[in-house]
N, C-alpha and C. Protein backbone atom coordinates (compact mmCIF):
# COMPACT_ATOMS: atom_id res chain seq x y z
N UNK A 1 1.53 -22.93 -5.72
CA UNK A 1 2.28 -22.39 -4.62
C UNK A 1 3.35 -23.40 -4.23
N UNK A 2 4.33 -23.10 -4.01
CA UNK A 2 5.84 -23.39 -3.34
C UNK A 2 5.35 -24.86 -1.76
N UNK A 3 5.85 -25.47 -2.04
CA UNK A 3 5.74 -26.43 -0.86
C UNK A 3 6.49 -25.67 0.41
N UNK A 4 7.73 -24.70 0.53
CA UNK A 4 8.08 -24.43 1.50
C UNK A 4 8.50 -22.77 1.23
N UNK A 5 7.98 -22.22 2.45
CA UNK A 5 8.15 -21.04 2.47
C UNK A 5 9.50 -20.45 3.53
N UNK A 6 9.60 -18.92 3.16
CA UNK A 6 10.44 -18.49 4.07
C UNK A 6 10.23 -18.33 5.36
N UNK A 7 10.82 -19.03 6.69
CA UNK A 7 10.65 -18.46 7.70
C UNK A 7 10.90 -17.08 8.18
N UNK A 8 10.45 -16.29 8.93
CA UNK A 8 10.36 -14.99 9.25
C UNK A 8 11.76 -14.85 10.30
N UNK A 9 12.45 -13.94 10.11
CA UNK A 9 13.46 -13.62 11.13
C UNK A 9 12.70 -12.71 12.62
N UNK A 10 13.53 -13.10 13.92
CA UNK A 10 12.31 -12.49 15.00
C UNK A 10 12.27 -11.21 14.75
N UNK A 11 13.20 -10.00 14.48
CA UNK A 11 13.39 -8.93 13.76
C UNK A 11 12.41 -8.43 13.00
N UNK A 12 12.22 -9.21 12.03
CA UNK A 12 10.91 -8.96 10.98
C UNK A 12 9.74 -9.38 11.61
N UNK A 13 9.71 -9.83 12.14
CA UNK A 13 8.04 -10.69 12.60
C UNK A 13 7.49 -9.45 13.80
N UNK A 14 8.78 -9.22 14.24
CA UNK A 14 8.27 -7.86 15.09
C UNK A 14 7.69 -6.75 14.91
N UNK A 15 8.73 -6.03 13.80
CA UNK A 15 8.16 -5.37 12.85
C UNK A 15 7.12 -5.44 12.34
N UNK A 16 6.60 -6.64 11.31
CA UNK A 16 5.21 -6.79 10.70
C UNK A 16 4.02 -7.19 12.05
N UNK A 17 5.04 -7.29 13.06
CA UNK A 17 3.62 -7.51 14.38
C UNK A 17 3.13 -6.24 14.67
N UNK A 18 3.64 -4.97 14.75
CA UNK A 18 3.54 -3.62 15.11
C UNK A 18 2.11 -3.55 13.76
N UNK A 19 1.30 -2.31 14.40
CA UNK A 19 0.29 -2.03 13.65
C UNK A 19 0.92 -1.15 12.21
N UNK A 20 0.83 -1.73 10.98
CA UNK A 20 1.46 -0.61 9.81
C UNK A 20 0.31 -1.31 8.72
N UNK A 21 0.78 -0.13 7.72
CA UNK A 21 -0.02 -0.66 6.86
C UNK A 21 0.98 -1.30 5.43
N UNK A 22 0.30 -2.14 4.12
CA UNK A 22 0.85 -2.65 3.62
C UNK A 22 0.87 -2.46 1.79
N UNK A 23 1.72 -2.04 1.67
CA UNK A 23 1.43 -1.96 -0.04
C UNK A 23 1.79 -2.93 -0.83
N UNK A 24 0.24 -3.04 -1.43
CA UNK A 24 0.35 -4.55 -2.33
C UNK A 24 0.72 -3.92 -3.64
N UNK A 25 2.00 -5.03 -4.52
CA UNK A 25 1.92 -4.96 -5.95
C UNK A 25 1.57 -6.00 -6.33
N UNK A 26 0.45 -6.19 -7.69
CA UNK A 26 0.53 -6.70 -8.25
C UNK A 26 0.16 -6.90 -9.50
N UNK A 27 -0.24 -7.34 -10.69
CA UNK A 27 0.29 -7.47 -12.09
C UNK A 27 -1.21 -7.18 -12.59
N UNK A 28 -1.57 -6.09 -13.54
CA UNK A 28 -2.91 -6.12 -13.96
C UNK A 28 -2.96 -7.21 -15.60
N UNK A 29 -3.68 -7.85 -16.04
CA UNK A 29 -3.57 -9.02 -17.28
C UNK A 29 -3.55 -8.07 -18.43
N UNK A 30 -3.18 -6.53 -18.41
CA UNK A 30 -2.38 -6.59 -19.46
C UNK A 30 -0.89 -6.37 -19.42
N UNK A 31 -0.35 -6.66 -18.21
CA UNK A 31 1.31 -6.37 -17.25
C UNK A 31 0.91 -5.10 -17.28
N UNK A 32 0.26 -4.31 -16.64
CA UNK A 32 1.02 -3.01 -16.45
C UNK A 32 0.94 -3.47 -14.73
N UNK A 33 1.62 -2.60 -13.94
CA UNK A 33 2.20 -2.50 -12.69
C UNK A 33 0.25 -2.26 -11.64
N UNK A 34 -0.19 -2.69 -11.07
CA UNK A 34 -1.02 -2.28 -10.14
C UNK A 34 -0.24 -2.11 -8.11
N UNK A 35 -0.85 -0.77 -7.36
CA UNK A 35 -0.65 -1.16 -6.16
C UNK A 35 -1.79 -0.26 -5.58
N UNK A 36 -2.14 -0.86 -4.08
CA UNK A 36 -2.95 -0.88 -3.12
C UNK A 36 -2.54 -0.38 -1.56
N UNK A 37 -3.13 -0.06 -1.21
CA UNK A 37 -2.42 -0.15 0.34
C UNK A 37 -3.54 -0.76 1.33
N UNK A 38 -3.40 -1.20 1.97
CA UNK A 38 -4.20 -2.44 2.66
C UNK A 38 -3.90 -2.80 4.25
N UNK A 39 -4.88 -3.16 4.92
CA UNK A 39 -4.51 -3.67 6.07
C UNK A 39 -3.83 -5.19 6.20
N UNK A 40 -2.90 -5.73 7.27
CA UNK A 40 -2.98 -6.99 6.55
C UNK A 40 -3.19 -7.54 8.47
N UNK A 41 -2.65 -8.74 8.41
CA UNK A 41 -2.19 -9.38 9.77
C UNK A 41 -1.00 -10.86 9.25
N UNK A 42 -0.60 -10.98 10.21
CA UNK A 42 0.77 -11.40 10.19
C UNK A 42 0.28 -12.97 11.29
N UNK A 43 0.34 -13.90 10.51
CA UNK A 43 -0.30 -15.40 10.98
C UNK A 43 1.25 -16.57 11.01
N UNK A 44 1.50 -16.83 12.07
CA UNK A 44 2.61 -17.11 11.94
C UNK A 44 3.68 -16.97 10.93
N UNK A 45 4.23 -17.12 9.74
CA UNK A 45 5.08 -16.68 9.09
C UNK A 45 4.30 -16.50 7.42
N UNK A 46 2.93 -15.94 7.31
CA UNK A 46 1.74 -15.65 6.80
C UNK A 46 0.96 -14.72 6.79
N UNK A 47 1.32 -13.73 5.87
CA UNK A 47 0.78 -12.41 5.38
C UNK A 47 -0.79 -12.63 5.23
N UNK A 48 -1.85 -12.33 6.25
CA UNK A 48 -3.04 -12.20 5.73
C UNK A 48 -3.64 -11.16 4.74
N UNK A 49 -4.04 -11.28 4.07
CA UNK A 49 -4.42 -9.84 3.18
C UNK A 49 -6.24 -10.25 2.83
N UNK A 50 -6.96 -9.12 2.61
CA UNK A 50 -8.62 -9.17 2.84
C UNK A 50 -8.69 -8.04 1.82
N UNK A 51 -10.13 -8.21 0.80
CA UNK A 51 -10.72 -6.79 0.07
C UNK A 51 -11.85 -7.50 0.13
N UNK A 52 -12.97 -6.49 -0.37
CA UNK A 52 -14.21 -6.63 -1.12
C UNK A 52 -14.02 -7.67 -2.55
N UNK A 53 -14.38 -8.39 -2.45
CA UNK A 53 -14.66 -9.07 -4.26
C UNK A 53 -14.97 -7.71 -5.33
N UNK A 54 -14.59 -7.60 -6.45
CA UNK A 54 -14.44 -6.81 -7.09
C UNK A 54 -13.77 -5.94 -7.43
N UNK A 55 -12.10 -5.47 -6.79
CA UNK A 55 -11.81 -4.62 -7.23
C UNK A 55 -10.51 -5.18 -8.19
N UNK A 56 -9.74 -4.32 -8.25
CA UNK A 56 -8.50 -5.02 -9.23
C UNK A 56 -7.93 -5.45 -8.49
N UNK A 57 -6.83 -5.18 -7.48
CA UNK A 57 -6.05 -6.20 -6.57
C UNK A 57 -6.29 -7.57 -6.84
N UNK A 58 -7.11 -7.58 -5.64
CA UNK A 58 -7.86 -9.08 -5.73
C UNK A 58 -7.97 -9.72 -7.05
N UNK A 59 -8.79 -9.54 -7.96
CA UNK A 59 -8.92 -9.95 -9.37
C UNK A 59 -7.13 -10.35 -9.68
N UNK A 60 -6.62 -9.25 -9.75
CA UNK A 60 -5.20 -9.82 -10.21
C UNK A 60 -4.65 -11.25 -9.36
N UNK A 61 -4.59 -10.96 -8.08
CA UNK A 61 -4.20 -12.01 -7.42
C UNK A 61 -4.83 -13.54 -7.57
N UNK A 62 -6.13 -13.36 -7.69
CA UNK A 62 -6.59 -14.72 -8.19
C UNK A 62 -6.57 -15.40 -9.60
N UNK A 63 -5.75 -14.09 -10.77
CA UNK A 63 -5.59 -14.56 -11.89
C UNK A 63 -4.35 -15.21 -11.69
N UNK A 64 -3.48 -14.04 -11.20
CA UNK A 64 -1.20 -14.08 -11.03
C UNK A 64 -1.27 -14.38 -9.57
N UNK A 65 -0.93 -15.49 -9.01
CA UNK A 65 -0.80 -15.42 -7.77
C UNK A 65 0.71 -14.85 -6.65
N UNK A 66 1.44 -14.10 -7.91
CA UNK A 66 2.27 -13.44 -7.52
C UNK A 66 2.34 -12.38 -7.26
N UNK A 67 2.75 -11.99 -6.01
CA UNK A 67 2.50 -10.72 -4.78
C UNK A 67 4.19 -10.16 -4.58
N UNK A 68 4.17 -8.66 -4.55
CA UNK A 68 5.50 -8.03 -3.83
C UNK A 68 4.54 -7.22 -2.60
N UNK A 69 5.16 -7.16 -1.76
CA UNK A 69 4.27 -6.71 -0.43
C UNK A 69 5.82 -5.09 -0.12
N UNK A 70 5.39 -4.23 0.71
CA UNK A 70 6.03 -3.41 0.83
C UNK A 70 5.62 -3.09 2.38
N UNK A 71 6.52 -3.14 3.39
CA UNK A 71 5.59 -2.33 5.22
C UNK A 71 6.61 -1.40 5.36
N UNK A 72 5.74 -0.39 5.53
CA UNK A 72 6.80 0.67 6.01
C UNK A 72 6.29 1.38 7.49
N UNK A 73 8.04 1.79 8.09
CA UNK A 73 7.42 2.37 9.39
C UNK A 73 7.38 4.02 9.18
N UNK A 74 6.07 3.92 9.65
CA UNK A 74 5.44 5.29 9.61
C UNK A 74 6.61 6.73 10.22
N UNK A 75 6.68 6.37 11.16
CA UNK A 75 7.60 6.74 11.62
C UNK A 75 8.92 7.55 11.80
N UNK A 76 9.48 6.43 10.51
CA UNK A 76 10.62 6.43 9.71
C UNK A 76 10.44 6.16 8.37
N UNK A 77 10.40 6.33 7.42
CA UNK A 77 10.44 5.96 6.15
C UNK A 77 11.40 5.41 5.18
N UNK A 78 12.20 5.24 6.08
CA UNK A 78 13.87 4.60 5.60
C UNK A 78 13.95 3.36 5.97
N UNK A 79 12.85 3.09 6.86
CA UNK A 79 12.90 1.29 7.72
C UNK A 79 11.86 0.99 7.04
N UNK A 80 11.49 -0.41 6.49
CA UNK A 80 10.84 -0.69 5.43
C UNK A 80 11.15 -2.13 5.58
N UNK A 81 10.44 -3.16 5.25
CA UNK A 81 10.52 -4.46 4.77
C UNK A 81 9.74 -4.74 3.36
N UNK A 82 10.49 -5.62 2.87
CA UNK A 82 9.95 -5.84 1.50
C UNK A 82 9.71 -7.28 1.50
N UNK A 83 8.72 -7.94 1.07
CA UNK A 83 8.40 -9.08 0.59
C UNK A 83 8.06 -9.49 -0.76
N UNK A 84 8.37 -10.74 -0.76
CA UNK A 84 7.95 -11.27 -2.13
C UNK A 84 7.29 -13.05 -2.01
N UNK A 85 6.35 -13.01 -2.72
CA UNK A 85 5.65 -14.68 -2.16
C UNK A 85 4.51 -14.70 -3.40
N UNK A 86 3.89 -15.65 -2.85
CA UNK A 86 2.76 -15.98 -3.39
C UNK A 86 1.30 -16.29 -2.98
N UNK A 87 0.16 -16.17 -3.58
CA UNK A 87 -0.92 -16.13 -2.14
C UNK A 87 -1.75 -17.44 -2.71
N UNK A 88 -2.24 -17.92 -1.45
CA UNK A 88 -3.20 -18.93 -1.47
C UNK A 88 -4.53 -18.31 -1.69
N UNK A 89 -5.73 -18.54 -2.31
CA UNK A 89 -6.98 -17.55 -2.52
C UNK A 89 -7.64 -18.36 -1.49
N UNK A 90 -8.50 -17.62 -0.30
CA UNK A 90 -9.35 -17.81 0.60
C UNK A 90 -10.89 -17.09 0.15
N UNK A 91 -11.81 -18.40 -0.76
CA UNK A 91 -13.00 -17.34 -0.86
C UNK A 91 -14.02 -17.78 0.11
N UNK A 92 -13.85 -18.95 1.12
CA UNK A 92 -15.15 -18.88 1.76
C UNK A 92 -15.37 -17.54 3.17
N UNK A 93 -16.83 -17.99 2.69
CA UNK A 93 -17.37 -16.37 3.32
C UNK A 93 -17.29 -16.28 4.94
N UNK A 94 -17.50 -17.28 5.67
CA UNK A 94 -16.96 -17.49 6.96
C UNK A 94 -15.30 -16.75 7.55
N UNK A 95 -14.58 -17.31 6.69
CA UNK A 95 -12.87 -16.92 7.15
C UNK A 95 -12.80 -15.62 6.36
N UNK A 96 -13.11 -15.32 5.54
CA UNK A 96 -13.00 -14.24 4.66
C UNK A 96 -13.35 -13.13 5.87
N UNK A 97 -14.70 -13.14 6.25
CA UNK A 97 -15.42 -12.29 7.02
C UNK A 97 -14.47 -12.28 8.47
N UNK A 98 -14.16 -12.87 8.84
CA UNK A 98 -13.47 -13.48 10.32
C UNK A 98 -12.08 -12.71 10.03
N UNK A 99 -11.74 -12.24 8.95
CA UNK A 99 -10.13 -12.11 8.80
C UNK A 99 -10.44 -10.53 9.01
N UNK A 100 -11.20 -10.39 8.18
CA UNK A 100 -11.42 -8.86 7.82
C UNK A 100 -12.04 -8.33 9.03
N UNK A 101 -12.88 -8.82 9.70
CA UNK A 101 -13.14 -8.63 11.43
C UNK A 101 -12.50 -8.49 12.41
N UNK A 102 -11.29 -9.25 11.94
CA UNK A 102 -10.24 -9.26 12.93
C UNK A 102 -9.60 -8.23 12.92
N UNK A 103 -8.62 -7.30 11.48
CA UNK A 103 -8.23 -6.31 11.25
C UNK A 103 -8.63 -5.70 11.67
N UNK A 104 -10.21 -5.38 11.20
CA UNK A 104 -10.90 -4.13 12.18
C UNK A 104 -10.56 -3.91 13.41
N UNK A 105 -11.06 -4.73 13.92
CA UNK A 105 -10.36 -4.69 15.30
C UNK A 105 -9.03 -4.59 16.12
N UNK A 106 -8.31 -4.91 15.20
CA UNK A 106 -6.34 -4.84 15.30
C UNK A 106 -6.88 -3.36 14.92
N UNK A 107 -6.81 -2.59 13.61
CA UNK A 107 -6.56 -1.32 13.73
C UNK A 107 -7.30 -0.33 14.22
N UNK A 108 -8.38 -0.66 14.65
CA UNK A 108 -9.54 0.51 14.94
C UNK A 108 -9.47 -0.41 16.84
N UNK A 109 -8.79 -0.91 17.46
CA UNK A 109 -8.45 -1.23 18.87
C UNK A 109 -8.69 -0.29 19.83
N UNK A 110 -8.31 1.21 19.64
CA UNK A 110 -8.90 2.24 20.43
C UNK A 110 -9.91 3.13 20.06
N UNK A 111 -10.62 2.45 18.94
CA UNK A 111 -12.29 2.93 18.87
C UNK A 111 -13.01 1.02 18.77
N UNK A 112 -13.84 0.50 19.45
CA UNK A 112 -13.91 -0.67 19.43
C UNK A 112 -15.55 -0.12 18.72
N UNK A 113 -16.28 1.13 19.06
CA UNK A 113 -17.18 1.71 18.19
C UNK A 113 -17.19 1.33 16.91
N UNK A 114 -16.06 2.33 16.24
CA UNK A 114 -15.84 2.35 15.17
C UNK A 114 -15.20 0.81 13.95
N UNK A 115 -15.04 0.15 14.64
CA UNK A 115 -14.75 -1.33 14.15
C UNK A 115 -15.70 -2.57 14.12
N UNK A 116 -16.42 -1.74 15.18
CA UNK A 116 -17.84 -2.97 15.32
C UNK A 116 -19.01 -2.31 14.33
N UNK A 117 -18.71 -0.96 13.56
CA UNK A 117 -19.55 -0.30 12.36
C UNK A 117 -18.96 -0.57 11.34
N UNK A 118 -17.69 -0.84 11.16
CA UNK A 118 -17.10 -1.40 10.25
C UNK A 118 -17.22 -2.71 9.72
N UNK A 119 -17.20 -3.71 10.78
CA UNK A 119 -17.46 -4.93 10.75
C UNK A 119 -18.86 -4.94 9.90
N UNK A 120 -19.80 -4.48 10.54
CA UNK A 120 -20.90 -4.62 10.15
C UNK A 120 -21.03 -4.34 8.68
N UNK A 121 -20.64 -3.33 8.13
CA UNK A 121 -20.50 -3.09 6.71
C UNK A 121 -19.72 -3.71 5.85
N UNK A 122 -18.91 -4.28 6.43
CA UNK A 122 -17.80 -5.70 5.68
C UNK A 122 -19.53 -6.86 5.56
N UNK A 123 -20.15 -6.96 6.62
CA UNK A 123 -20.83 -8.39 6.39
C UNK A 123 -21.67 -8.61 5.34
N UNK A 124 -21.80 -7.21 4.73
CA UNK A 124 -22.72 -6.99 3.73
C UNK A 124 -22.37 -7.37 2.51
N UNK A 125 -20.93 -7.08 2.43
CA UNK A 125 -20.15 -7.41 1.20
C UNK A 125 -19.60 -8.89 1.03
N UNK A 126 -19.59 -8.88 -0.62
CA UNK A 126 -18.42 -10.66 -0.45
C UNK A 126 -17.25 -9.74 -0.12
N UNK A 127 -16.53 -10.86 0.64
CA UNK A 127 -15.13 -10.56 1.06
C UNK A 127 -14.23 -11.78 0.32
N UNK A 128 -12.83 -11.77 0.37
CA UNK A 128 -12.14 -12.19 -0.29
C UNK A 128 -10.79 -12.30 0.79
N UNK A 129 -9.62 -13.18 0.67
CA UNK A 129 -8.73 -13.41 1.76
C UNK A 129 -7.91 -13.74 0.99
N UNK A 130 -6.41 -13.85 1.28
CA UNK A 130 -5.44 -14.03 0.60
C UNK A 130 -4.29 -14.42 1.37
N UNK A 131 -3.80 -15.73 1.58
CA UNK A 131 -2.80 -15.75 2.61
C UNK A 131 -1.52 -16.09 1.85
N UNK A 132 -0.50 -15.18 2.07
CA UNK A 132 0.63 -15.22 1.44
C UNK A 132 2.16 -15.46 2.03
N UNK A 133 2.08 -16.34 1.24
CA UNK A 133 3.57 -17.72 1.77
C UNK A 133 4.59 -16.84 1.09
N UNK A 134 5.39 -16.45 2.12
CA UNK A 134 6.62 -15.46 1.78
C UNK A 134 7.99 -16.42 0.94
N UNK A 135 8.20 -15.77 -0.34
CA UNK A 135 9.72 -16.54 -0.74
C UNK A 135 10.97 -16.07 -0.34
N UNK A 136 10.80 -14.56 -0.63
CA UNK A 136 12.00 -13.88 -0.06
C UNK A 136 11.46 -12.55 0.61
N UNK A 137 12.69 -12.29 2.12
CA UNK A 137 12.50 -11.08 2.32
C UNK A 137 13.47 -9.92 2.04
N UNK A 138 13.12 -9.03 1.74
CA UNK A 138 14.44 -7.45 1.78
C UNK A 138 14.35 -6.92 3.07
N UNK A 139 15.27 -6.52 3.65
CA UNK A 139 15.42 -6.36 4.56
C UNK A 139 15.73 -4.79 4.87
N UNK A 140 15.06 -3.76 4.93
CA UNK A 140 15.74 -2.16 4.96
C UNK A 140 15.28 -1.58 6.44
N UNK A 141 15.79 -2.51 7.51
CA UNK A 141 15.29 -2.21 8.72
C UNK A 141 17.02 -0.93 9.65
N UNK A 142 17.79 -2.01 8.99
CA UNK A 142 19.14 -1.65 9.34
C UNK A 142 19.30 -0.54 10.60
N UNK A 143 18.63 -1.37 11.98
CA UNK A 143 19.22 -0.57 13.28
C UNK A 143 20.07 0.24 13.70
């Protein structure tokens, strides 16, 4: 990983602060194209991203640690940010669990029910974390 990353413009940081969701690309080991859509959270100028251990995403990312990220507003579908970076792999089970707890709770905020059943079924699983140091952003917000 890159010693210095992109800082976030306040514009964008706003944007990725709003609740959306996030489409991950990334590279399956024989190159064909993989994507996901995912919850993430936004850690100072630091894409959190969380799965279960086991699926392809993840696997790819800890082989290629190269990530294109995609947020779009629901909303609108013409306003969009694009990223591109690279991720640090987070496997201990403490922060892993803590990240993915947290989401729950960011998106399931007006069922606190339904996130604290969620949670619970994350604890069961290995979890996996991914924090991703942005290189460049695209910008398709255009006010």
């Amino acid at each position: 990983m890159t010693d210095s990353a992109t800082v976030l413009p306040e514009h964008i940081r706003a944007f990725l602060g709003a609740d959306r969701f996030v489409a991950i690309a990334t590279t399956d080991a024989d190159g064909a194209p993989r994507q996901a859509v995912a919850w993430y959270r936004l850690e100072g100028d630091t894409i959190v991203l969380n799965s279960r251990v086991g699926r392809r995403w993840p696997a790819n990312l800890v082989r290629d640690e190269r990530v294109a990220l995609a947020v779009i507003d629901d909303a609108d579908g013409e306003r969009w940010v694009g990223l591109t970076g690279r991720v640090e792999v987070i496997r201990e089970q403490a922060t892993a669990q803590a990240d993915i707890a947290g989401m729950a709770r960011r998106y399931h905020a007006a069922a606190p029910d339904t996130a604290a059943r969620m949670i619970a079924t994350f604890e069961t699983q290995e979890r996996i974390s991914f924090h991703v140091r942005i290189d460049a952003i695209h910008d398709h917000l255009d006010d």
